[in-house]
Protein backbone atom coordinates (compact mmCIF):
# COMPACT_ATOMS: atom_id res chain seq x y z
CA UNK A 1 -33.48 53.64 103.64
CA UNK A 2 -35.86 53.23 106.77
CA UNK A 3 -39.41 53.21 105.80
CA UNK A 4 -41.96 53.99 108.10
CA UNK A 5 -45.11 51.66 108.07
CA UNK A 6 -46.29 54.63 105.05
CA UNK A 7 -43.81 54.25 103.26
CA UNK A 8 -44.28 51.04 102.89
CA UNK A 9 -47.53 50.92 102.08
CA UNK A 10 -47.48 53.38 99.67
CA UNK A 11 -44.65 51.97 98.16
CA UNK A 12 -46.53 48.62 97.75
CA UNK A 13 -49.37 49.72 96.79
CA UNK A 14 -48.37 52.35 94.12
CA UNK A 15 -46.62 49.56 91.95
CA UNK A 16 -43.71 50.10 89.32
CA UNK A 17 -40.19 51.00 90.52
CA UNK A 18 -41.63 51.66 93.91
CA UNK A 19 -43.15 48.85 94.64
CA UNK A 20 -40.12 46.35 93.06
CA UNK A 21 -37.64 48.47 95.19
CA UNK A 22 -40.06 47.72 98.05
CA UNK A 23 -40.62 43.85 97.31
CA UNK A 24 -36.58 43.71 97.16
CA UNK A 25 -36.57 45.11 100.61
CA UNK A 26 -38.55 42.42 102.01
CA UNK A 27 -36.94 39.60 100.27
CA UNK A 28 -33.69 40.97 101.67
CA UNK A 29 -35.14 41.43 104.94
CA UNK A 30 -36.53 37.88 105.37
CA UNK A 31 -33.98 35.19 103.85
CA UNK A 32 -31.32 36.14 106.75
CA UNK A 33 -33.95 35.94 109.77
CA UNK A 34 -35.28 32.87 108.05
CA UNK A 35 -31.89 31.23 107.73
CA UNK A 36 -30.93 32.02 110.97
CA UNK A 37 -34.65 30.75 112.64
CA UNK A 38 -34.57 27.85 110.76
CA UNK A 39 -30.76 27.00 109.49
CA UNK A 40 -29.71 23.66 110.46
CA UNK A 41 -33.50 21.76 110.63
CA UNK A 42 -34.46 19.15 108.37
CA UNK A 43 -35.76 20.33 105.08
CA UNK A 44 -34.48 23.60 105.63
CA UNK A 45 -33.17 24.74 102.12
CA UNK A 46 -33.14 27.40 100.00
CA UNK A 47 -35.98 26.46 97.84
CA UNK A 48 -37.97 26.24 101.42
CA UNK A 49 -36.86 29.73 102.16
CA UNK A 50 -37.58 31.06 98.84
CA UNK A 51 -41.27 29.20 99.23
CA UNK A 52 -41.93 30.92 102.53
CA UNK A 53 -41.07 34.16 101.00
CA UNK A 54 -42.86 33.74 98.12
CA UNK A 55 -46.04 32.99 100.02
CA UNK A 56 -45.29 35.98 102.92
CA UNK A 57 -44.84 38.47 100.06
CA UNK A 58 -48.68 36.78 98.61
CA UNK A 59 -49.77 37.17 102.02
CA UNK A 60 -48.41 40.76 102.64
CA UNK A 61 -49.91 42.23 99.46
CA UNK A 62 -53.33 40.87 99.55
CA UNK A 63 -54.72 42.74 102.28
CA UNK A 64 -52.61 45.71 101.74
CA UNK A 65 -55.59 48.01 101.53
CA UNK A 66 -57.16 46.85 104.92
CA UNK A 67 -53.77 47.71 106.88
CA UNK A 68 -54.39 50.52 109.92
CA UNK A 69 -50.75 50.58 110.69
């Protein structure tokens, strides 16, 4: 499904099934560009991708109700 920038937002905001469906999005969305960005360097790993998401998923919902699109 392509979500338009309100989709998303009211997907993350609205939490429940929404809002895990949305999370799962992202997740899927950012491991590839990150592995492909940074495959290869030194320190590199999954558990570094999986902290980067972890803390862009933190960063994405926190000022969810400030975002103007």
């Amino acid at each position: 499904m392509r979500r338009t920038n309100d989709n998303w937002t009211d997907q993350l905001k609205n939490g429940g099934p929404a809002q895990s469906e949305a999370l799962a999005a992202l997740r899927e969305s950012l491991f590839p560009a990150l592995r492909k960005s940074f495959g290869g360097r030194s320190g590199a790993d999954e558990a570094f991708f999986e902290d980067v998401v972890q803390e862009t998923l933190v960063k994405t919902m926190d000022p969810l109700d400030q975002f103007q699109g």
